[in-house]
C-alpha atoms as a PDB file:
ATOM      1  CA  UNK A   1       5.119  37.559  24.057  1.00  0.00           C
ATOM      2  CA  UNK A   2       7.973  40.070  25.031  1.00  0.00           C
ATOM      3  CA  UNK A   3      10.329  38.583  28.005  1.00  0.00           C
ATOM      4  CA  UNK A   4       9.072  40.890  30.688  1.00  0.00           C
ATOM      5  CA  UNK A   5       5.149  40.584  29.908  1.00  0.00           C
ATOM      6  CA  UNK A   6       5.949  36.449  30.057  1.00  0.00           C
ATOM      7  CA  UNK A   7       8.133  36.302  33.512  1.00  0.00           C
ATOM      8  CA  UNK A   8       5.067  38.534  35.067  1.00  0.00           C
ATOM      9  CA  UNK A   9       3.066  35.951  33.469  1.00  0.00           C
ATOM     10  CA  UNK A  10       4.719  33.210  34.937  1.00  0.00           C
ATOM     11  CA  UNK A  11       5.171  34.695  38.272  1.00  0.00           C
ATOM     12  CA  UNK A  12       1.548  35.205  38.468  1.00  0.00           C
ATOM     13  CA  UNK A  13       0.506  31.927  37.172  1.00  0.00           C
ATOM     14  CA  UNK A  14       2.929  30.487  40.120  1.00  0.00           C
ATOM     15  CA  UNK A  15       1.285  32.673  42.851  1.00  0.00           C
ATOM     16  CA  UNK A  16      -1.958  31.319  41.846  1.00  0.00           C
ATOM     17  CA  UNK A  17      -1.033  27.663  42.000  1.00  0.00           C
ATOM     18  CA  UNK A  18       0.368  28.309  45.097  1.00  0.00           C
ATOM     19  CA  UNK A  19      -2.599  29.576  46.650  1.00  0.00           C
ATOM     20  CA  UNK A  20      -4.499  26.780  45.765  1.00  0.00           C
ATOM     21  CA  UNK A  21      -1.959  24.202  46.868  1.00  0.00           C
ATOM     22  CA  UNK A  22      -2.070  26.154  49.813  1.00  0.00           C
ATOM     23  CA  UNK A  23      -5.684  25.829  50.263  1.00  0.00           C
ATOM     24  CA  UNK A  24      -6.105  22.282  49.162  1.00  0.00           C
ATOM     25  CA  UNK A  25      -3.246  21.618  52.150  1.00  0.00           C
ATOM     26  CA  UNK A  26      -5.174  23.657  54.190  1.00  0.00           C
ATOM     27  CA  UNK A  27      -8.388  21.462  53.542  1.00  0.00           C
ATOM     28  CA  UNK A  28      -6.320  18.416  53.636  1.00  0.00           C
ATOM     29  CA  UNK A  29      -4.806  19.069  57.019  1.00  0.00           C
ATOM     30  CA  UNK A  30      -7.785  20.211  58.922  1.00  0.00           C
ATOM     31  CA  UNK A  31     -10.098  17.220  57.734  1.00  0.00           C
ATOM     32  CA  UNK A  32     -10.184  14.597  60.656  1.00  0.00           C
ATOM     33  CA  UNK A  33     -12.645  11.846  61.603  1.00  0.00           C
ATOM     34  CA  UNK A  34     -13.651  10.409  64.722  1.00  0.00           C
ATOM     35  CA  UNK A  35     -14.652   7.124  65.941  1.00  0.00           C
ATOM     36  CA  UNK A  36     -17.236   6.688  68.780  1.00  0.00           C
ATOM     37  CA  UNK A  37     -14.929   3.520  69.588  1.00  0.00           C
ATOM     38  CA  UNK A  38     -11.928   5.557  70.478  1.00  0.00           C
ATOM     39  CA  UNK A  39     -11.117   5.098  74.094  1.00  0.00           C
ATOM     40  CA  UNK A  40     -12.865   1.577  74.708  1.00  0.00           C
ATOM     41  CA  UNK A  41     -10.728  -1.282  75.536  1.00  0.00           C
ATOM     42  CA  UNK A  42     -13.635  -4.064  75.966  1.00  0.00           C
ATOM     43  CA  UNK A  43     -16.420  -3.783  73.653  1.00  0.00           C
ATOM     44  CA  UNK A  44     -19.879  -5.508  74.680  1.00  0.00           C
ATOM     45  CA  UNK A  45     -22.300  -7.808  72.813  1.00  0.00           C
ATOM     46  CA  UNK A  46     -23.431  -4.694  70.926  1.00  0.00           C
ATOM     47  CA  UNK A  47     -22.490  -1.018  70.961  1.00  0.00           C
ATOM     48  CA  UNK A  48     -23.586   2.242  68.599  1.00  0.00           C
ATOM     49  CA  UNK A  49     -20.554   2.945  65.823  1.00  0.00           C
ATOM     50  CA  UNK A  50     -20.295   6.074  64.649  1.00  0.00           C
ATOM     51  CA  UNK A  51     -17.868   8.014  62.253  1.00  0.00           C
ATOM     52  CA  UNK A  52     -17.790  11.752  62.465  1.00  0.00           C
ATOM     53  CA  UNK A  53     -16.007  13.491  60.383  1.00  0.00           C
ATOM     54  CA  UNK A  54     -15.166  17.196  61.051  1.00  0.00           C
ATOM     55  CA  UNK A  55     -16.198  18.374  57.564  1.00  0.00           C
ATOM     56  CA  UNK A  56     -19.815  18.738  56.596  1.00  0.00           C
ATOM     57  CA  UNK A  57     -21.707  16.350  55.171  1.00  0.00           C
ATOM     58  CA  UNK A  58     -22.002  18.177  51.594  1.00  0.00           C
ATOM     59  CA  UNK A  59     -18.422  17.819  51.462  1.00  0.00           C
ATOM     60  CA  UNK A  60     -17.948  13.827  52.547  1.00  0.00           C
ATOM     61  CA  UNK A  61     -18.558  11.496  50.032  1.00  0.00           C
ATOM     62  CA  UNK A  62     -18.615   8.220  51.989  1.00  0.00           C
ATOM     63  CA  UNK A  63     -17.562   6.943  55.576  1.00  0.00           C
ATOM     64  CA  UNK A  64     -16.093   3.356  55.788  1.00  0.00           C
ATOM     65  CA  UNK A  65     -15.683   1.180  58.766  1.00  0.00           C
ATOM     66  CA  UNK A  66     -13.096  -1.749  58.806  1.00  0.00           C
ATOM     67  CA  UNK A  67     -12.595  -3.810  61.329  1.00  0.00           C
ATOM     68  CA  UNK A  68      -8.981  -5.763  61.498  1.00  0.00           C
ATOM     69  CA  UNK A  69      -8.525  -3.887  57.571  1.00  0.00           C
ATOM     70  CA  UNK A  70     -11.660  -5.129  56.081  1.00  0.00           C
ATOM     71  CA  UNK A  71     -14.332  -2.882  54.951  1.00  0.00           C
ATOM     72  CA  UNK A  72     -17.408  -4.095  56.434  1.00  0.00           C
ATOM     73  CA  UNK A  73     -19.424  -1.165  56.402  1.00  0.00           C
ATOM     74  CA  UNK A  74     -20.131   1.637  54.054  1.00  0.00           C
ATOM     75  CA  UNK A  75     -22.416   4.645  54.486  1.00  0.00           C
ATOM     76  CA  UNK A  76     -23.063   7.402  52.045  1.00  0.00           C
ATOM     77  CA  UNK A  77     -25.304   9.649  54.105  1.00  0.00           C
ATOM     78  CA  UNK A  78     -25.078  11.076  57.969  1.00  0.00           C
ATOM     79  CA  UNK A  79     -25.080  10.483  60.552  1.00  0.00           C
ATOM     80  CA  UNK A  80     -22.791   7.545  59.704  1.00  0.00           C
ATOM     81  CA  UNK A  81     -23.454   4.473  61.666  1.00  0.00           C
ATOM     82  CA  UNK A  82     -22.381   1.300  61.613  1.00  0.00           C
ATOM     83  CA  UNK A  83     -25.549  -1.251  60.146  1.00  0.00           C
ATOM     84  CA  UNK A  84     -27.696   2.013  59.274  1.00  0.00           C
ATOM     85  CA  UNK A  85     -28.865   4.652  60.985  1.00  0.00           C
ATOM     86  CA  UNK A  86     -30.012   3.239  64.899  1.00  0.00           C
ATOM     87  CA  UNK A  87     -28.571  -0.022  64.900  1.00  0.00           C
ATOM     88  CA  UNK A  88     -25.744  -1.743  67.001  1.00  0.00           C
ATOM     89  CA  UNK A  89     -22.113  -3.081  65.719  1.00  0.00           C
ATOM     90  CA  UNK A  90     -23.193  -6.869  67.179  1.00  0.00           C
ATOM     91  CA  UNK A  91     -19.828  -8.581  68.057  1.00  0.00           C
ATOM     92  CA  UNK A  92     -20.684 -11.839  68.492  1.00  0.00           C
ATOM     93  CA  UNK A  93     -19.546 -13.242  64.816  1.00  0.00           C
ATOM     94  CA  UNK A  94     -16.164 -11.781  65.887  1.00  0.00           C
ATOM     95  CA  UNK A  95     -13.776 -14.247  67.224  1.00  0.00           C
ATOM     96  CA  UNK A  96     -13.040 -13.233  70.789  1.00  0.00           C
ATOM     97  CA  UNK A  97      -9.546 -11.241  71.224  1.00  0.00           C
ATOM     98  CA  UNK A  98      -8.523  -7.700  70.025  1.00  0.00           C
ATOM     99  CA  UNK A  99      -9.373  -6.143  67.041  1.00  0.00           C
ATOM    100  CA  UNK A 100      -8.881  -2.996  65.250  1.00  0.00           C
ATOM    101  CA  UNK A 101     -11.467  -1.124  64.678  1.00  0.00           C
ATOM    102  CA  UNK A 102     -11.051   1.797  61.893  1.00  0.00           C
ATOM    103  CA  UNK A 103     -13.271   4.673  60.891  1.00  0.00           C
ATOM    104  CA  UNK A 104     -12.447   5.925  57.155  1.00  0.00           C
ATOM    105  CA  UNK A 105     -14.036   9.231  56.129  1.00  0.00           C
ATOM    106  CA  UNK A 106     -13.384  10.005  51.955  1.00  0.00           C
ATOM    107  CA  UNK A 107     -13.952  13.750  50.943  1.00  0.00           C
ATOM    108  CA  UNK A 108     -15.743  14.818  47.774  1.00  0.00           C
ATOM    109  CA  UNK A 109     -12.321  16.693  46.717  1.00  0.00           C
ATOM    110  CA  UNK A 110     -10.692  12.933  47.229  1.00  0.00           C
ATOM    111  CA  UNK A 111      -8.820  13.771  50.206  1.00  0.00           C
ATOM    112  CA  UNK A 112      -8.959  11.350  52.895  1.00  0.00           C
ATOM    113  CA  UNK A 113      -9.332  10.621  56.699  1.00  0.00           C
ATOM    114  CA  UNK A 114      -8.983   7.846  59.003  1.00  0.00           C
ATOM    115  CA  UNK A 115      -8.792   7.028  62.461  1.00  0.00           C
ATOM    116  CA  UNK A 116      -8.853   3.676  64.413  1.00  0.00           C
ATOM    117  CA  UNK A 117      -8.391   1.724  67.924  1.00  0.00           C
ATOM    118  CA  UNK A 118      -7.683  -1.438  68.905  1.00  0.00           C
ATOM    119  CA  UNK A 119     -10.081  -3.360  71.890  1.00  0.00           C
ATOM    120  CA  UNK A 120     -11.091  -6.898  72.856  1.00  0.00           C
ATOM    121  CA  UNK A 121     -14.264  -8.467  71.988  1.00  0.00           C
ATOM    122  CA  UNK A 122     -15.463 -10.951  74.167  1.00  0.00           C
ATOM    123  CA  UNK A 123     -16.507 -14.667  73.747  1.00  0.00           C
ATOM    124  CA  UNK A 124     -20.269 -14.939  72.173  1.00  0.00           C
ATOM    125  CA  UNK A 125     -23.092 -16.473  74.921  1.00  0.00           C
ATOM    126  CA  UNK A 126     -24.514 -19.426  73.330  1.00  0.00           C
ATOM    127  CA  UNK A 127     -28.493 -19.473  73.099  1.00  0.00           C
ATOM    128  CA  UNK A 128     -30.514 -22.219  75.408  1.00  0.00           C
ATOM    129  CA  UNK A 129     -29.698 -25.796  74.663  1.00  0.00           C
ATOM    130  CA  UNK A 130     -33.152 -26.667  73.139  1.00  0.00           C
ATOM    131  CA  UNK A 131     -33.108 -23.584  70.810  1.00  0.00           C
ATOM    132  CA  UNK A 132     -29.845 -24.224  69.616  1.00  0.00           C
ATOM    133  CA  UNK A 133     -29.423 -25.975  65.718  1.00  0.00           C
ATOM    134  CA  UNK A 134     -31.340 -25.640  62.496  1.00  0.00           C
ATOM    135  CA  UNK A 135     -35.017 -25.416  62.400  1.00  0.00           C
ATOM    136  CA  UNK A 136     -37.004 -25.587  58.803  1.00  0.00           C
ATOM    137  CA  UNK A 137     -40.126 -23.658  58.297  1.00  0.00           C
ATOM    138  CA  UNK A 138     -42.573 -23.484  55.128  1.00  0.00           C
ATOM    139  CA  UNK A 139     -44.788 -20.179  54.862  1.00  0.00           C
ATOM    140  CA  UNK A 140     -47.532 -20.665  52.772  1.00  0.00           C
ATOM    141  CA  UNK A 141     -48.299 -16.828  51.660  1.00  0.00           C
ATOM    142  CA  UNK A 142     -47.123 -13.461  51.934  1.00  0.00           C
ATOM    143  CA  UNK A 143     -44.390 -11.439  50.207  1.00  0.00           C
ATOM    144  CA  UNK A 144     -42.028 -14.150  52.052  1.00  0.00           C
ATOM    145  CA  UNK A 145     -43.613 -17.129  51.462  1.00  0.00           C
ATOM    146  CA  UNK A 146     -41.409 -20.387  50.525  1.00  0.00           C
ATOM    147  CA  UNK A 147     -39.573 -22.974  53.023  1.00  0.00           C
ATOM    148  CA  UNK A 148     -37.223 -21.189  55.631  1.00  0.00           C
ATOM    149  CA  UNK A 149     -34.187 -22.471  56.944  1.00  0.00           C
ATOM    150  CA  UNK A 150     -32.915 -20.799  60.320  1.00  0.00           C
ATOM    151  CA  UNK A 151     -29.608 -21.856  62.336  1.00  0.00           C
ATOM    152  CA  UNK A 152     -29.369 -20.706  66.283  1.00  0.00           C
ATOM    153  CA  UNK A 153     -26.012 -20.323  67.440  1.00  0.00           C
ATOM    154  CA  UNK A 154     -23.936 -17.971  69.283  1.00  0.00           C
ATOM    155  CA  UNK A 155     -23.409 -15.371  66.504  1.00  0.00           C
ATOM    156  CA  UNK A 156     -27.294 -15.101  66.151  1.00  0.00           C
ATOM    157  CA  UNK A 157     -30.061 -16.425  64.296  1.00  0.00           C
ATOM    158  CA  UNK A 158     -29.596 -16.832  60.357  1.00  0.00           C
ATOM    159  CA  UNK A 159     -32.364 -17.065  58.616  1.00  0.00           C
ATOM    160  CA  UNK A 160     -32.118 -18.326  54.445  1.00  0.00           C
ATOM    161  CA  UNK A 161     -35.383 -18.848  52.282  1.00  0.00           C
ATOM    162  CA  UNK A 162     -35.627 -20.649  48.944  1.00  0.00           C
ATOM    163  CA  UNK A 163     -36.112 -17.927  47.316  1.00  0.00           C
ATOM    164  CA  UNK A 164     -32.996 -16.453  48.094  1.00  0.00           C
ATOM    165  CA  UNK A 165     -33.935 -13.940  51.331  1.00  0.00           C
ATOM    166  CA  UNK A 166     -32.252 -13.703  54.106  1.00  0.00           C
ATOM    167  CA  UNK A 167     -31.051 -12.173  57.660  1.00  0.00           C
ATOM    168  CA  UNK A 168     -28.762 -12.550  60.661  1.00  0.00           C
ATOM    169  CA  UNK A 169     -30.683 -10.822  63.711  1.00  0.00           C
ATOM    170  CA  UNK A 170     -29.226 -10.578  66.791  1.00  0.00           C
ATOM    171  CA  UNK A 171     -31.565 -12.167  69.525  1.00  0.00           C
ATOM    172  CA  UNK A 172     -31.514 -11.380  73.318  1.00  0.00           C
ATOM    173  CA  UNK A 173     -32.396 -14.521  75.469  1.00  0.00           C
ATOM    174  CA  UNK A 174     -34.881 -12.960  78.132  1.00  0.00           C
ATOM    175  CA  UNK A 175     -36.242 -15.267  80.344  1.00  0.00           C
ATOM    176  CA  UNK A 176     -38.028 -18.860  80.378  1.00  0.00           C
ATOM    177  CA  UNK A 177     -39.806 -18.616  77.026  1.00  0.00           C
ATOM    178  CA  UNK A 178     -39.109 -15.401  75.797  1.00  0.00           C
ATOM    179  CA  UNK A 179     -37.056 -13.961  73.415  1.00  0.00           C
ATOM    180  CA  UNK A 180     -36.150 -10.726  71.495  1.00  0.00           C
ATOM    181  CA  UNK A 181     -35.224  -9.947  67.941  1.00  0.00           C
ATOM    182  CA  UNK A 182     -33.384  -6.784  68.266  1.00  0.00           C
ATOM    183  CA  UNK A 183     -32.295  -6.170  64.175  1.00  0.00           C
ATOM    184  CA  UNK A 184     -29.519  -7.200  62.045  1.00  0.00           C
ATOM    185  CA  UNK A 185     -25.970  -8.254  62.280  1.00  0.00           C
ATOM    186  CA  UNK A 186     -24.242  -6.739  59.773  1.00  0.00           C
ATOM    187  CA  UNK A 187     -21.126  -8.125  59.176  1.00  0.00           C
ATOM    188  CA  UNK A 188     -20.067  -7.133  55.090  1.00  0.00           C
ATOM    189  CA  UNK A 189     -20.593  -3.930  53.610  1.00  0.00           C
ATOM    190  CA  UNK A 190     -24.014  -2.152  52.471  1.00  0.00           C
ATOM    191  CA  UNK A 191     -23.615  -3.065  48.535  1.00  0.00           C
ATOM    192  CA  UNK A 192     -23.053  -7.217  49.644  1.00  0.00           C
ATOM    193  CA  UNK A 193     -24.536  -6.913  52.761  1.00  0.00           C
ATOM    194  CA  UNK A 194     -25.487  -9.461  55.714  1.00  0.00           C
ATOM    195  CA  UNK A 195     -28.244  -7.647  57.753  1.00  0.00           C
ATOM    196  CA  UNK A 196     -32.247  -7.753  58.314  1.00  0.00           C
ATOM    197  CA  UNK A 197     -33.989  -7.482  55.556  1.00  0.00           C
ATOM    198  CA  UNK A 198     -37.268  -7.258  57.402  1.00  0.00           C
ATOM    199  CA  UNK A 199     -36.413  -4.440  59.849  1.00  0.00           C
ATOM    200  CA  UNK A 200     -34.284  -1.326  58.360  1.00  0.00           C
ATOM    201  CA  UNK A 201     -34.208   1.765  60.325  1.00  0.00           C
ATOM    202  CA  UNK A 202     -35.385   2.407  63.175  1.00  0.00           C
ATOM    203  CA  UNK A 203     -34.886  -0.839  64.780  1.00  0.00           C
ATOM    204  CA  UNK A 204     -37.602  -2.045  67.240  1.00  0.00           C
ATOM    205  CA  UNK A 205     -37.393  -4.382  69.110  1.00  0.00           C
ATOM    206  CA  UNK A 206     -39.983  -7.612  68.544  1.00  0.00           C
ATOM    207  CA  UNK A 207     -40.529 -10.316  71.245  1.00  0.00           C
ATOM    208  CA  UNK A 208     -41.283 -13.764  70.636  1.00  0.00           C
ATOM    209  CA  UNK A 209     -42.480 -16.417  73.239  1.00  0.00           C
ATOM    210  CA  UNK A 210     -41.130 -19.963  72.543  1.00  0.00           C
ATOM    211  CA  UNK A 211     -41.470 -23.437  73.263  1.00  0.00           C
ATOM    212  CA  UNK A 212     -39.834 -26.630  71.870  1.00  0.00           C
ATOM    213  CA  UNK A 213     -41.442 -29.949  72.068  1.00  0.00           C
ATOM    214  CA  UNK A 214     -39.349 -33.147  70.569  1.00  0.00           C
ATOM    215  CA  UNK A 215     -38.632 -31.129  67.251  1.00  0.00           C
ATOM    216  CA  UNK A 216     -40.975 -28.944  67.121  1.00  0.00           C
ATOM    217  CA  UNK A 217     -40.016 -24.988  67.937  1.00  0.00           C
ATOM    218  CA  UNK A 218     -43.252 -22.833  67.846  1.00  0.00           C
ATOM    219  CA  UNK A 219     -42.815 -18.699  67.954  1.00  0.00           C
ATOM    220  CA  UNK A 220     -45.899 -16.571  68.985  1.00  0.00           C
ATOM    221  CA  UNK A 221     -45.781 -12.621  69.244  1.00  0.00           C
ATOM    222  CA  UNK A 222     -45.685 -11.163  72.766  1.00  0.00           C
ATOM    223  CA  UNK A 223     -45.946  -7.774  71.794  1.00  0.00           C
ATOM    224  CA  UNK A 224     -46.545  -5.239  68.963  1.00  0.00           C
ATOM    225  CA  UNK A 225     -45.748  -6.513  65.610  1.00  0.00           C
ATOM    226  CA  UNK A 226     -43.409  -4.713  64.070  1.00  0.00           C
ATOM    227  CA  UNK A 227     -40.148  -4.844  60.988  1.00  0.00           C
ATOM    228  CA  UNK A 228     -42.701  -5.464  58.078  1.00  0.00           C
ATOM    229  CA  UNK A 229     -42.995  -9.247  57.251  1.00  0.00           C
ATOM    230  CA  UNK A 230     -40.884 -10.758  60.124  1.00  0.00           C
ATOM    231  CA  UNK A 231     -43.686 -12.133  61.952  1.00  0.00           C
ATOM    232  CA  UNK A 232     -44.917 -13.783  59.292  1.00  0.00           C
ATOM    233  CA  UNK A 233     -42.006 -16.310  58.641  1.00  0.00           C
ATOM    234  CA  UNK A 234     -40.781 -16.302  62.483  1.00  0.00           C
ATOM    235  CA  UNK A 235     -44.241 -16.766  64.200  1.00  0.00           C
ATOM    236  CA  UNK A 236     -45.247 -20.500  64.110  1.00  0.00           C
ATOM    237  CA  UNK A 237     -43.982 -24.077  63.787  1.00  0.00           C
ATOM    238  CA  UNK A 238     -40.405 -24.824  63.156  1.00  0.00           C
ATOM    239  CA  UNK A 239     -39.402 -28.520  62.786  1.00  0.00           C
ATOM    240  CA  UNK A 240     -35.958 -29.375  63.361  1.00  0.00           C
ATOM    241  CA  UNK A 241     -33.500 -30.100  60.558  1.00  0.00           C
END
């Protein structure tokens, strides 16, 4: 190729690598993501987390949330919220004190965003006295049947089968007697997660009235029942472990 024909070559060649730089820098610089947490100092028992990222959801290829630098939650599809679509970031099995709360938004051209604020989370209520412990359960049929373990404590009720199932729901205390599971604690990301395998999105809410006698705990359902089989392990007798 003749000197002069090669230099315009190469100048060329140049221009057009420096028009893409320019508008992969442009892309690069312009992609943010926001956190619905910004701005709060005090989070309570349970709040909505949401990333938003300023490009469009064809472009984003996932949003993670961390919180103090671990990924806890991962969502491919928007909006992207914390525990799937609806449900609450539960504080409760965080240990009370700040924490740093970070919203990471990854690009399907690799580029990457991230935001993230600090606040404190307050100590965890503990549930009533006679609730509180483990409780074993055996359900005969169903598409859950097998003995149920369930601990109450402060972080929430965790519930482990022999067959492997499991949950952590967040329960509100309402009254004398009566109670409200209000969906899952999720508190590792989606692929290893620690949720509510009964209710995925939406989230309604299921109330329970309860009673304990010596070591017995029974659970009847005062209201619509709701979240697929969750009824049919929770509602009934529970004999303390």
């Amino acid at each position: 190729m003749p000197r002069t024909r090669f230099v315009i070559f190469v100048a060329a060649l140049v221009a057009v690598l420096a028009v893409a730089t320019a508008a992969t820098s442009a892309t690069t610089a312009t992609f943010t993501v926001r956190s619905t947490l910004t701005g709060k100092t005090v989070l309570p028992h349970r709040i909505h987390w949401l990333g938003i990222p300023s490009l469009p959801p064809s472009k984003i290829a996932e949003v993670a949330f961390l919180i103090d630098g671990r990924v806890s939650w991962i969502e491919h599809n928007a909006p992207y919220t914390y525990g799937y679509d609806a449900n609450y970031l539960v504080t409760t099995w965080l240990t009370p004190g700040t924490h740093r709360f970070e919203v990471r938004a990854k690009a399907t051209d690799g580029s990457v965003a991230t935001t993230s604020s600090t606040a404190r989370v307050l100590p965890a209520s503990p549930p009533p006295a006679a609730l509180a412990g483990r409780w074993t359960r055996t359900v005969a049929t169903g598409p859950d049947h097998g003995t149920w373990q369930l601990q109450v404590d402060k972080i929430g009720w965790r519930f482990h089968s022999s067959t492997g199932s499991g949950s952590l729901v967040d329960v509100a205390y309402l009254g004398a007697g009566l109670l409200e599971s209000r969906g899952g604690i999720a508190t590792k990301n989606r692929d290893n997660q620690e949720n509510n395998n009964w209710c995925q999105e939406p989230f309604q809410p299921v109330r329970y009235h309860w009673s304990v006698t010596g070591n017995t705990l029974v659970l009847t359902l005062a209201g619509p029942k709701r979240c697929g089989g969750e009824s049919l392990v929770w509602a009934g007798e529970w004999s303390r472990s």
